[in-house]
Protein backbone atom coordinates (compact mmCIF):
# COMPACT_ATOMS: atom_id res chain seq x y z
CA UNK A 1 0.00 0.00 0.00
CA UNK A 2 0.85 3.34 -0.73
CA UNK A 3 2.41 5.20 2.34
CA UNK A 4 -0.07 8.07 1.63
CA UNK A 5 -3.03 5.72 2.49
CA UNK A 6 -4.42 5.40 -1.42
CA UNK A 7 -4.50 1.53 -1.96
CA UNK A 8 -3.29 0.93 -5.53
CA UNK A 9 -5.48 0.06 -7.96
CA UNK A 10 -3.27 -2.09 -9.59
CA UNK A 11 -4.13 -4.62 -6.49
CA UNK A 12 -7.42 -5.20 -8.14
CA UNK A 13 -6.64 -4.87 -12.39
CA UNK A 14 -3.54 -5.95 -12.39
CA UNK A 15 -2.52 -10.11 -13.51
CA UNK A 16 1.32 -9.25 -12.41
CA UNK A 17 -0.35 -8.51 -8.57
CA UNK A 18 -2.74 -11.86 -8.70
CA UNK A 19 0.76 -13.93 -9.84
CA UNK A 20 2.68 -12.49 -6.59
CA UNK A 21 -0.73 -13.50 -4.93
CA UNK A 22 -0.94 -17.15 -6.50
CA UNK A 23 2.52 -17.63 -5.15
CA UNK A 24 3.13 -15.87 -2.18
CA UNK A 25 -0.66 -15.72 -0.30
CA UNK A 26 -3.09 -18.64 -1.32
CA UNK A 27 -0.51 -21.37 -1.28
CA UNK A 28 0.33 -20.04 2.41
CA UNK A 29 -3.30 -19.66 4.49
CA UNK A 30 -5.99 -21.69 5.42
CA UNK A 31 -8.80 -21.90 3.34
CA UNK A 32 -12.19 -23.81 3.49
CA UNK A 33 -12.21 -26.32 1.02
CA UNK A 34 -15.84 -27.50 1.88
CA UNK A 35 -18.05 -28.47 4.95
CA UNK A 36 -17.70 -31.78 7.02
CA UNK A 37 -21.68 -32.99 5.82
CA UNK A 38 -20.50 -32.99 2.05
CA UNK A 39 -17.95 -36.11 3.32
CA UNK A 40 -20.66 -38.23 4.90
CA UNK A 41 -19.61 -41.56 4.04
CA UNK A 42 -16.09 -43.23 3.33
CA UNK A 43 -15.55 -42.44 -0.62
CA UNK A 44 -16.86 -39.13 -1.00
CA UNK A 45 -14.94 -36.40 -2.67
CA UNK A 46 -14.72 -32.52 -3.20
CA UNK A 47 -12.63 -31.25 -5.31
CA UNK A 48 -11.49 -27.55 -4.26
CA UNK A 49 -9.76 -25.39 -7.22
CA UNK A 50 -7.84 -22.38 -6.14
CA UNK A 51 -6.36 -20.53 -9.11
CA UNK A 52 -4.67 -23.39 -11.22
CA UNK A 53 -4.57 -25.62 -8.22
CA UNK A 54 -6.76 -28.59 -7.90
CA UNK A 55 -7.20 -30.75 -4.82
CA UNK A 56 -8.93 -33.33 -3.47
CA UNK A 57 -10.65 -33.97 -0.43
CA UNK A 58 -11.42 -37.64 0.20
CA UNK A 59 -13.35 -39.63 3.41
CA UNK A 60 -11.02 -42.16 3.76
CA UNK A 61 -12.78 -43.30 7.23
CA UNK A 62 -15.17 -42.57 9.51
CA UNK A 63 -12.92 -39.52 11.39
CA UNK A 64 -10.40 -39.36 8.94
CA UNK A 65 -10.05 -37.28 5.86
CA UNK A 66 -7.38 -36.77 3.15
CA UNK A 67 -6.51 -33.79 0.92
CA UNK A 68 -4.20 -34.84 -2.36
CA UNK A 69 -3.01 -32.89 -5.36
CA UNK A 70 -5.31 -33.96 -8.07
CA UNK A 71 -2.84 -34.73 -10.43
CA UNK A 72 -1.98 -38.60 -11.85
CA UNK A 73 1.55 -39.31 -11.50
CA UNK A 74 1.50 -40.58 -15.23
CA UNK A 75 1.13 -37.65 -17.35
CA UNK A 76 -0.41 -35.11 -14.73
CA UNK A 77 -4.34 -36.16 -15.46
CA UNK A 78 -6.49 -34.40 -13.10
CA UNK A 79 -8.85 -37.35 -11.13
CA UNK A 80 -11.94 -36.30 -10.61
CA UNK A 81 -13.41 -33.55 -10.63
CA UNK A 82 -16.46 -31.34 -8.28
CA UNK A 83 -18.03 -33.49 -5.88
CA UNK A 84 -19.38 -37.75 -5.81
CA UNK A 85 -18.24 -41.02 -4.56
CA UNK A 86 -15.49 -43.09 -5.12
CA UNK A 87 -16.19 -46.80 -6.71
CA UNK A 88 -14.82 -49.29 -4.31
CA UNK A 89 -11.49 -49.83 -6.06
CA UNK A 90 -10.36 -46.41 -5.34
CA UNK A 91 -9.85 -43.74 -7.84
CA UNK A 92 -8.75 -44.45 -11.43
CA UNK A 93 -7.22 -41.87 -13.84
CA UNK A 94 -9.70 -41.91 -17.01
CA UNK A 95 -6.50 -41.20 -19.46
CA UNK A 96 -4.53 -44.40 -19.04
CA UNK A 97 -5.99 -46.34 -16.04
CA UNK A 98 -3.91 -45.64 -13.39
CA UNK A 99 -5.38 -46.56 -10.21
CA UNK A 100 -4.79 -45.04 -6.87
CA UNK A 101 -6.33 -46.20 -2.94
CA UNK A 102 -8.35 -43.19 -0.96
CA UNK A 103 -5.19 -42.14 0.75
CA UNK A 104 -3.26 -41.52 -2.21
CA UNK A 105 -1.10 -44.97 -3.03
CA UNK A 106 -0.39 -45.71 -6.54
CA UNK A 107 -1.83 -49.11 -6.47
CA UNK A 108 -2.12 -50.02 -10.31
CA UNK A 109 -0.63 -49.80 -13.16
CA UNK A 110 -1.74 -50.76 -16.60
CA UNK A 111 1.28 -52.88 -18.07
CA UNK A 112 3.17 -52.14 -14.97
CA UNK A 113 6.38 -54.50 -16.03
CA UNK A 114 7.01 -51.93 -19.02
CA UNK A 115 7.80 -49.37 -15.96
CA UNK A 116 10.99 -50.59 -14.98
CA UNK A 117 12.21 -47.25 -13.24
CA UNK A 118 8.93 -46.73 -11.34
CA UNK A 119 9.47 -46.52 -7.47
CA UNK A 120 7.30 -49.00 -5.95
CA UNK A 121 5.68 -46.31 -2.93
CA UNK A 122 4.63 -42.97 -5.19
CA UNK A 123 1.67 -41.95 -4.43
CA UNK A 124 -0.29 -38.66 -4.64
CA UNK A 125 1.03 -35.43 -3.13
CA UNK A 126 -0.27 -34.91 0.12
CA UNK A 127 -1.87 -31.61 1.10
CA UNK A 128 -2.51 -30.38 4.80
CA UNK A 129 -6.09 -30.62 5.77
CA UNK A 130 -7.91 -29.91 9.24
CA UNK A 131 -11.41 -29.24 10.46
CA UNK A 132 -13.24 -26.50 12.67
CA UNK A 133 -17.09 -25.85 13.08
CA UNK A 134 -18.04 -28.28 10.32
CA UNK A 135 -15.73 -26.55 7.82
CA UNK A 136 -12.53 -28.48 6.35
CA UNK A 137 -10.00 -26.39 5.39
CA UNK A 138 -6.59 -26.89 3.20
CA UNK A 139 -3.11 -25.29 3.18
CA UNK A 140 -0.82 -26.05 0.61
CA UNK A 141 2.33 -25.32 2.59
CA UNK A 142 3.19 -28.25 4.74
CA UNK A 143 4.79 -25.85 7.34
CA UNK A 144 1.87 -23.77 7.91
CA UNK A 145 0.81 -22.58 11.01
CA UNK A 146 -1.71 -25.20 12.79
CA UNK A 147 -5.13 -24.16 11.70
CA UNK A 148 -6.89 -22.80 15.24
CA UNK A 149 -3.45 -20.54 15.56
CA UNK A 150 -4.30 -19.11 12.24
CA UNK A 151 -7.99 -18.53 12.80
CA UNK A 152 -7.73 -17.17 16.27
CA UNK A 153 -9.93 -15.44 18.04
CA UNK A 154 -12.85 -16.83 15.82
CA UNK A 155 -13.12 -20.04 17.39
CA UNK A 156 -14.09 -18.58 20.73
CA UNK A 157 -16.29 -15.78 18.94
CA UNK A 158 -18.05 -18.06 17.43
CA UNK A 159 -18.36 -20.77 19.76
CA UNK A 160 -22.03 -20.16 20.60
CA UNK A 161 -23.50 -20.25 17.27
CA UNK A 162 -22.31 -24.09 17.49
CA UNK A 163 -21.18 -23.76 13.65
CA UNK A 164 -20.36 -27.58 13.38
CA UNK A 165 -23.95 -28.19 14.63
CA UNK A 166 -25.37 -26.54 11.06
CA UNK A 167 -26.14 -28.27 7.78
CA UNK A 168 -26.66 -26.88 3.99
CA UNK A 169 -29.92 -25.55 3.28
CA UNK A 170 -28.64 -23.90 0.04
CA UNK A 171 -25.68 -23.80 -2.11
CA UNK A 172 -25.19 -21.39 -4.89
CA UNK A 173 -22.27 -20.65 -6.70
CA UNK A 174 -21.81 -17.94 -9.73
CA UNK A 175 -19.13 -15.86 -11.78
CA UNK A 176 -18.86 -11.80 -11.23
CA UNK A 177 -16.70 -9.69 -13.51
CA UNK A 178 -14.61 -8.25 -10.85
CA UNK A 179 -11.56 -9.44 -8.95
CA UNK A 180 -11.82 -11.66 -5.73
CA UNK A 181 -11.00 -8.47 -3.57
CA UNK A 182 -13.95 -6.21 -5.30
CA UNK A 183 -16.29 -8.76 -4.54
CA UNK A 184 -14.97 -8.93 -0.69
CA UNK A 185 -14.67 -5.49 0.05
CA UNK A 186 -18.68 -5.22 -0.87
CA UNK A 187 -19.79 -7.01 2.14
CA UNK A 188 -17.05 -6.22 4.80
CA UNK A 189 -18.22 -3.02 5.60
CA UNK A 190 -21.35 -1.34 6.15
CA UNK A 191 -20.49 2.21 4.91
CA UNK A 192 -22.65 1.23 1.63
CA UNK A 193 -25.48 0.58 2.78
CA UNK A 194 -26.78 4.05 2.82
CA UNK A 195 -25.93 4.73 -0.98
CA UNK A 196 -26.34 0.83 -2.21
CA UNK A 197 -29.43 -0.11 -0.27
CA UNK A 198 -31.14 3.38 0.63
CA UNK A 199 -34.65 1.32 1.19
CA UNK A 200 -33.19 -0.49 3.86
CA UNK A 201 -32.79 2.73 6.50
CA UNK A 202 -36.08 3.21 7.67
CA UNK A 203 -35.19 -0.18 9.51
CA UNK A 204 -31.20 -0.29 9.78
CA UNK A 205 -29.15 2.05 12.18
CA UNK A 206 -26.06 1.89 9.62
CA UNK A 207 -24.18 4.07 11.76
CA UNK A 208 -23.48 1.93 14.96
CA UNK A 209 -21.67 -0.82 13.66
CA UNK A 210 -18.44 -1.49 15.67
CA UNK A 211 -15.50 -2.44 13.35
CA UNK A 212 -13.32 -5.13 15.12
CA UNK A 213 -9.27 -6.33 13.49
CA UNK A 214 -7.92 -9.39 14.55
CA UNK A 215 -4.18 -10.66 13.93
CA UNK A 216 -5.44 -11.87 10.66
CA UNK A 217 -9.67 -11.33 10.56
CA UNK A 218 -11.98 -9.28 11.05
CA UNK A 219 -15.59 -9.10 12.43
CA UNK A 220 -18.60 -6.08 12.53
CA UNK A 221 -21.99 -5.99 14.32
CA UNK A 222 -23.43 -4.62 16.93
CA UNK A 223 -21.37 -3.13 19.97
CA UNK A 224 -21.22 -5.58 22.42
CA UNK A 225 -21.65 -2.63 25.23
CA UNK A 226 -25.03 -1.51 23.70
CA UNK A 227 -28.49 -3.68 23.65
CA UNK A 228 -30.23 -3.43 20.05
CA UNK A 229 -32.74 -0.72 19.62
CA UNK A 230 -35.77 -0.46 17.01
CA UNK A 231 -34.80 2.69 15.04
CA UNK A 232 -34.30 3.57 11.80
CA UNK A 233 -30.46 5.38 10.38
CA UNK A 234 -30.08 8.30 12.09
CA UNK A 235 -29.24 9.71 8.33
CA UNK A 236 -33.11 10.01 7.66
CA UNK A 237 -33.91 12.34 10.92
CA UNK A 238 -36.94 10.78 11.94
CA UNK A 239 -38.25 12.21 15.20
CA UNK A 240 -38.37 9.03 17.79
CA UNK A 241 -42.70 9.65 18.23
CA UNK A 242 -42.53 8.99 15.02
CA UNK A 243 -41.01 5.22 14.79
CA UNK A 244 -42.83 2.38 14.08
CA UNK A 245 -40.86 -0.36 15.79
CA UNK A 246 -43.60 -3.13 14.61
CA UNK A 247 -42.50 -2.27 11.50
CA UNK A 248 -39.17 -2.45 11.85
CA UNK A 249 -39.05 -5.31 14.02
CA UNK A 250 -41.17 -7.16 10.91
CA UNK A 251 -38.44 -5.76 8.48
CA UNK A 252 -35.40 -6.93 10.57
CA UNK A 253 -36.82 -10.58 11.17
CA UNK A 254 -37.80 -11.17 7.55
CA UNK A 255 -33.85 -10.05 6.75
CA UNK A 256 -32.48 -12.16 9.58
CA UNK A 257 -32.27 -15.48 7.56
CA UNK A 258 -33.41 -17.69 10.80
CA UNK A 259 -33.86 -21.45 11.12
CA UNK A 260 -37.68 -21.28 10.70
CA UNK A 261 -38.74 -18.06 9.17
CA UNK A 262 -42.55 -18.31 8.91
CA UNK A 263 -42.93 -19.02 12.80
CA UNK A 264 -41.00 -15.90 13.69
CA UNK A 265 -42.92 -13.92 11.18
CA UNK A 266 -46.08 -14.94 13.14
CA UNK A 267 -44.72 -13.82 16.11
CA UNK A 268 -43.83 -10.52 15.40
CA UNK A 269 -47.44 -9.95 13.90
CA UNK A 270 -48.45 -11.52 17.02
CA UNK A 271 -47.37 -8.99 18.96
CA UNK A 272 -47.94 -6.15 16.56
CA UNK A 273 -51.33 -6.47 17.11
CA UNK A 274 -51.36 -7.35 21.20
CA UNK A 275 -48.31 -4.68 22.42
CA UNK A 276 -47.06 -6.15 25.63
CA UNK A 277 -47.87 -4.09 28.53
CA UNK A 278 -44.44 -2.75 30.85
CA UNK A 279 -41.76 -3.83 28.06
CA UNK A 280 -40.30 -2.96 24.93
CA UNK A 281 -41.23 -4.96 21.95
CA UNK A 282 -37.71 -5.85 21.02
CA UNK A 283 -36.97 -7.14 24.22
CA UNK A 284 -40.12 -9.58 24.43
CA UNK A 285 -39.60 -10.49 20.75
CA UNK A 286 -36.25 -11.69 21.84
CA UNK A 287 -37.36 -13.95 24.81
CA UNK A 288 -39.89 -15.46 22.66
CA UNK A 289 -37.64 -16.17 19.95
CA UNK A 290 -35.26 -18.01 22.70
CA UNK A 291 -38.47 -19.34 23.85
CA UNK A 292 -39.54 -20.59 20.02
CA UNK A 293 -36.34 -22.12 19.74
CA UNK A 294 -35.62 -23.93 23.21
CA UNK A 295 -38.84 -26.04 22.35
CA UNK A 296 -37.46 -26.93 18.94
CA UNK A 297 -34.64 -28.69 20.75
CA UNK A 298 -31.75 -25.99 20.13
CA UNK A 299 -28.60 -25.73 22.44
CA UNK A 300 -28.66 -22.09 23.04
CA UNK A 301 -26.11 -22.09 26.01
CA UNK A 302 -23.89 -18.68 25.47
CA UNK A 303 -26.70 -16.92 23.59
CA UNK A 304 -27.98 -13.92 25.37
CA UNK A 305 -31.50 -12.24 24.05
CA UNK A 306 -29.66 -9.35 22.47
CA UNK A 307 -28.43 -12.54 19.99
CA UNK A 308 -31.67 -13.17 18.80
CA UNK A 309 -32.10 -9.84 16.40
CA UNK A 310 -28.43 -9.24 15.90
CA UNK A 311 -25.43 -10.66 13.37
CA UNK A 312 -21.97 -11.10 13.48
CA UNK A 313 -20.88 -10.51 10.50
CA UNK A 314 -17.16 -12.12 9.99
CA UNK A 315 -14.08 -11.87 7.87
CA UNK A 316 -12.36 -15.47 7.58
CA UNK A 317 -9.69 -14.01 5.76
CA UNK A 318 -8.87 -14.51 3.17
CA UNK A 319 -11.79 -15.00 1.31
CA UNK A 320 -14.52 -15.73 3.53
CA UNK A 321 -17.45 -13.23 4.62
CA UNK A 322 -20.67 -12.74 6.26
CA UNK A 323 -23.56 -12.54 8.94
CA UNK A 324 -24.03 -15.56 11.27
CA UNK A 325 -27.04 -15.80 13.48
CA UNK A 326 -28.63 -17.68 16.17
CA UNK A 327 -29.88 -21.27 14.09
CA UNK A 328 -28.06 -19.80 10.36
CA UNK A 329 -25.18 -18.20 8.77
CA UNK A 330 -25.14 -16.48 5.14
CA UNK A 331 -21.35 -17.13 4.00
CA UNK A 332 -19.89 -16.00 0.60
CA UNK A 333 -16.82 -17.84 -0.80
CA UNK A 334 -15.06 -15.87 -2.73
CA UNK A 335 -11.84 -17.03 -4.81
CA UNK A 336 -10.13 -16.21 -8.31
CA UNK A 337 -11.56 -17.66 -11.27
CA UNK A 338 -8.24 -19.31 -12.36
CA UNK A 339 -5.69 -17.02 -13.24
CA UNK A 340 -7.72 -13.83 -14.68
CA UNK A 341 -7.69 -10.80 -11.95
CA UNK A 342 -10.76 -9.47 -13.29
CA UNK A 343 -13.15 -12.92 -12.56
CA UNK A 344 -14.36 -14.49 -9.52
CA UNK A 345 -15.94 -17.78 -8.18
CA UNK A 346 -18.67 -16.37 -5.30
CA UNK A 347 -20.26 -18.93 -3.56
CA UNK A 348 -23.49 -18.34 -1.38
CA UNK A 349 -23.91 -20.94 1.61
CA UNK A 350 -27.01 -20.66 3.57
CA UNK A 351 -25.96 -22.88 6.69
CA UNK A 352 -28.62 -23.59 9.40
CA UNK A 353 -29.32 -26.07 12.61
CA UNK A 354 -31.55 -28.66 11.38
CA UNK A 355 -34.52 -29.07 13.17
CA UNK A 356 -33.67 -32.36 15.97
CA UNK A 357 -35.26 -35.50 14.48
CA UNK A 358 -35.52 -34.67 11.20
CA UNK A 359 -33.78 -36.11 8.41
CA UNK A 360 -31.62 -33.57 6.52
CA UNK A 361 -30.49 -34.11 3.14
CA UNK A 362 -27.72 -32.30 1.09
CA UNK A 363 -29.39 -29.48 -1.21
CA UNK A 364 -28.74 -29.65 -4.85
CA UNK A 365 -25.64 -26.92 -6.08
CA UNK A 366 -26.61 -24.83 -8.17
CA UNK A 367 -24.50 -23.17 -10.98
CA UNK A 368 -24.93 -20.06 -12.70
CA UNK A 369 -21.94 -19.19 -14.73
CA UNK A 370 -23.91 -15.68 -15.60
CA UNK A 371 -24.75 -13.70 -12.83
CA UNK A 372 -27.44 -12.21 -14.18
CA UNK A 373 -29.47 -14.97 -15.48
CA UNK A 374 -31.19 -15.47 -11.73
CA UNK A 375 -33.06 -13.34 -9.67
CA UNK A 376 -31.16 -13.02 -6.48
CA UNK A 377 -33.52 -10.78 -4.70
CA UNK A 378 -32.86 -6.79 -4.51
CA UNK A 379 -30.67 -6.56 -1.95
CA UNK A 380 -28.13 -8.76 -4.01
CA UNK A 381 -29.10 -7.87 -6.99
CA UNK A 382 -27.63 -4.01 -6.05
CA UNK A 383 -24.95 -5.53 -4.90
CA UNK A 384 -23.79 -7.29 -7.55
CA UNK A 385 -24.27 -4.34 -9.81
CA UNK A 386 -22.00 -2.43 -7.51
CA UNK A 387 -19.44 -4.68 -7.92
CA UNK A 388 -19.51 -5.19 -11.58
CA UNK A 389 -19.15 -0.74 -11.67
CA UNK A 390 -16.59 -0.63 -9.52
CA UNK A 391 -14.53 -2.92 -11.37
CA UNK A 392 -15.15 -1.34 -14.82
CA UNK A 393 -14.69 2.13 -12.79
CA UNK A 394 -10.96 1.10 -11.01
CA UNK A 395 -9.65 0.47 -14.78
CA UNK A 396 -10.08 4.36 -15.74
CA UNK A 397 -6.48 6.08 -16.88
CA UNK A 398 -8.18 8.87 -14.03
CA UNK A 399 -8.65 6.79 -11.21
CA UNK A 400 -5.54 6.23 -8.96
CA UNK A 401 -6.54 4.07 -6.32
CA UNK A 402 -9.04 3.38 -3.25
CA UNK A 403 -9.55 6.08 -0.67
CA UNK A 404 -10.99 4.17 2.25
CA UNK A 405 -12.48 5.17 5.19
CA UNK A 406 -11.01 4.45 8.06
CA UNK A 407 -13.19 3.67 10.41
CA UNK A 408 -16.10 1.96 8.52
CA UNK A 409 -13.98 0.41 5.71
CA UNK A 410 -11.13 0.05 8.31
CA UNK A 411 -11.88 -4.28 7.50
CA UNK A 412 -10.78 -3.57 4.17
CA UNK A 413 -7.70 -1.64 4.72
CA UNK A 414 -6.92 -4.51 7.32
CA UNK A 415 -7.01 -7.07 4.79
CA UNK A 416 -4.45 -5.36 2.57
CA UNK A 417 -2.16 -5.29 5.43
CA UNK A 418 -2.78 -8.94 6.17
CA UNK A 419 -2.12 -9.77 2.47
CA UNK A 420 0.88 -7.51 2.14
CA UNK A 421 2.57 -9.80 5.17
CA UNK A 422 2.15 -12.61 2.81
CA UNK A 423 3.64 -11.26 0.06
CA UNK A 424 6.48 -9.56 1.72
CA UNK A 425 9.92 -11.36 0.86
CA UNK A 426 10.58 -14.41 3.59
C-alpha cells in the first residue's frame, strides 16, 4: 500500500499482482475447502480449485479425511473432478488407467512390467487438511501454522453459534466480472449501505456498527456494550414519536435469515397487534424467539436475548465473509476464477441447525456461470451491480486508487495489510 493511504489500484486490475498473490498468499493460508456434511460416508470427494490448483478432499474413514493434489503421476491427469463417490477400487485416472487407494497410493498400473524405473511407494502429493465448526480447510504449505493458531480469536467468537452443529440448506455458486478483492470489500463493511441499499434505512441504524481487526480477521456488528434498539439510520432524521418499531421489528426478522422463518414472522405480527404491557417490543420479541427455539430442541447455552435480532458478521480471511445468526449463517466464498484478476468464483452458503429429528439431506448446487441470469432478490441484486461498476470504474487512466475510510472500511484496509505480510519477501 501506498504510504499516503491510497491503496493501488493495480491490487485489483492488475494479472502481475494476482501472480505475486498465487505464489506468495493462497498457497500459504488456510482456506475452506468444503463443509464436514459434504464427506458423509467413506468415498466421497470434493474437489477444491484455487487458481490453477486442484485438490482433493477424500473420506477415507469414519474420522479421517485426506486432501491430495489432483494430479496422476503418469502424465499429470487431473482425477476427478467437483463433488461424488469413489467406486470401491479407489480412484482411477480416465487417461490411461492408473489406479490409486483413498489415501493416495499408486496401487495399479496398466502394463506395470514396461515401468521398470517406477518406485514402488509414489503416491499422490499430500496436502494439509484440518477441520473446525463443520468446515474443512486446506493449506498447501506443509509448514503452515496449525489451523486454530491461524484462525484465532474466531473459534471462541463463534463458539455459541455451534457452527459444526449446522447443515446446507442452500448452495449457490456464480461468476462476477470483478476481482476476488472487489467482490470482498462489498460485504465487509457497512459504509454502503446508505448509498447501495437506501430502502433499507427506515429499519437499519447503519451508523453503529463497531469495526473489530484481529491478527489476521476481522468481524462487525453490533457493539457488544449496547443492547439493540428499534430505530431507523439516524441519516433520515426521523423524530423518535414517530417510529414504528412493529415495523421495523417485521423488516429486521424477515432479513435475519433464521432457522424457521414463517414461525418468527407470526410472532412478530403476534405482537404487533397485542403490544405487551411494561416492556419494549424488542426485548419480548427476543425472549420469545429463545423461547420458540428452546422447544425446537436448540442448544442455546452462550446466547444472550440481544443474539436473537443481531449478526456477526465475519471476515475469515482470506476469502470468507458474512452474517451468522442464532440457528443460520449467510457465507460468501469468494476465490479467483483461475488465473484472470478481473473474474471471480462467489459462492453463497445458507448454513442452518436442522430441526432435531428430522432427516436432513444435502441441497442440490446450483451453478450459474452468468450472474445475471437469476433473480437473487434486490438486496443482491444491487450488490452485484456495484461490484460489476466498480470494477469497470478502477480500470479508468483517471482513477488512482481506493480512498478508504477508516473507520467503517477500516476491514478492508486490514485485509491489505494482512495480504501484504504474505507477500512480503521471507
Amino acid at each position: 500500500m501506498a504510504g499516503d493511504g491510497l491503496i493501488a489500484k493495480e491490487r485489483y486490475t492488475s494479472r502481475a499482482f494476482l501472480d505475486r498473490e498465487m505464489e506468495r498468499l493462497w498457497p500459504r493460508v488456510w482456506q475452506i475447502a468444503c463443509r464436514e456434511e459434504e464427506l458423509a460416508a467413506v468415498g466421497d470427494y470434493v474437489e477444491y480449485t484455487i487458481g490453477d490448483q486442484s485438490i482433493l478432499i477424500v473420506r477415507t474413514a469414519p474420522g479421517e479425511l485426506r486432501a491430495l493434489v489432483n494430479a496422476c503421476l503418469h502424465r499429470g491427469t487431473r482425477l476427478l473432478e467437483g463433488y461424488g463417490r469413489v467406486r470401491a477400487e479407489g480412484i482411477r485416472c480416465p487417461y490411461h488407467g492408473w489406479g490409486y487407494a483413498l489415501d493416495g497410493r499408486l496401487c495399479d498400473v496398466v502394463d506395470r512390467h514396461e515401468f521398470p524405473d517406477l518406485p514402488a511407494d509414489l503416491r499422490l502429493g499430500a496436502v494439509r487438511v484440518d477441520t473446525w465448526g463443520g468446515f474443512v480447510f486446506v493449506n498447501l504449505d506443509p509448514d503452515a501454522e496449525p489451523l486454530l493458531r491461524f484462525l484465532d480469536p474466531l473459534p471462541e467468537l463463534l463458539a455459541p453459534y455451534r457452527l459444526h452443529e449446522m447443515r446446507f440448506r442452500s448452495y449457490l455458486t456464480t461468476i462476477l466480472p470483478a476481482n476476488w478483492k472487489t467482490v470482498i470489500d462489498a460485504f465487509n463493511e457497512g459504509y454502503h449501505v446508505q448509498g447501495t441499499h437506501p430502502q433499507t434505512l427506515p429499519w437499519v441504524d447503519d451508523t453503529s456498527l463497531a469495526y473489530e481487526q484481529f491478527h489476521t480477521h476481522a468481524h462487525y456488528g453490533r457493539l457488544a456494550s449496547a443492547r439493540r434498539q428499534l430505530r431507523p439510520s439516524p441519516r433520515l432524521g426521523v423524530r423518535p414519536e414517530d417510529v414504528d418499531e412493529g415495523q421495523i421489528l417485521a423488516a429486521l426478522v424477515a432479513g435475519l435469515g433464521g432457522a424457521f422463518l414463517k414461525e418468527e414472522r407470526a410472532l412478530v405480527e403476534e405482537l404487533r397487534a397485542a403490544p405487551p404491557p411494561g416492556k419494549s417490543l424488542l426485548a419480548v420479541y427476543q425472549e420469545r424467539r429463545m423461547e420458540l427455539m428452546r422447544s425446537r430442541g436448540f442448544d442455546l447455552t452462550g446466547l444472550t436475548p440481544d443474539h436473537m435480532t443481531s449478526a456477526d458478521d465475519v471476515y475469515w480471511f482470506p476469502n470468507v465473509v458474512g452474517p451468522i445468526y442464532p440457528g443460520s449463517a449467510i457465507l460468501f466464498r469468494v476465490r479467483p476464477n483461475g488465473l484472470d484478476p478481473e473474474s471471480t468464483i462467489k459462492d453463497t452458503w445458507v448454513l442452518e441447525w436442522p430441526r432435531p429429528g428430522q432427516p436432513w439431506q444435502m441441497p442440490e448446487r446450483r451453478f450459474f456461470p452468468d450472474w445475471t441470469a437469476r433473480n437473487w432478490g434486490e438486496i443482491t441484486t444491487q450488490d452485484y451491480r456495484n461490484i460489476v461498476r466498480a470494477q469497470l470504474g478502477m480500470k479508468s487512466r483517471g482513477f488512482d486508487g481506493l480512498r478508504l475510510n477508516p473507520r467503517q472500511e477500516g476491514n478492508i484496509l486490514h485485509m491489505h495489510r494482512v495480504i501484504d505480510r504474505y507477500l512480503a519477501p521471507s
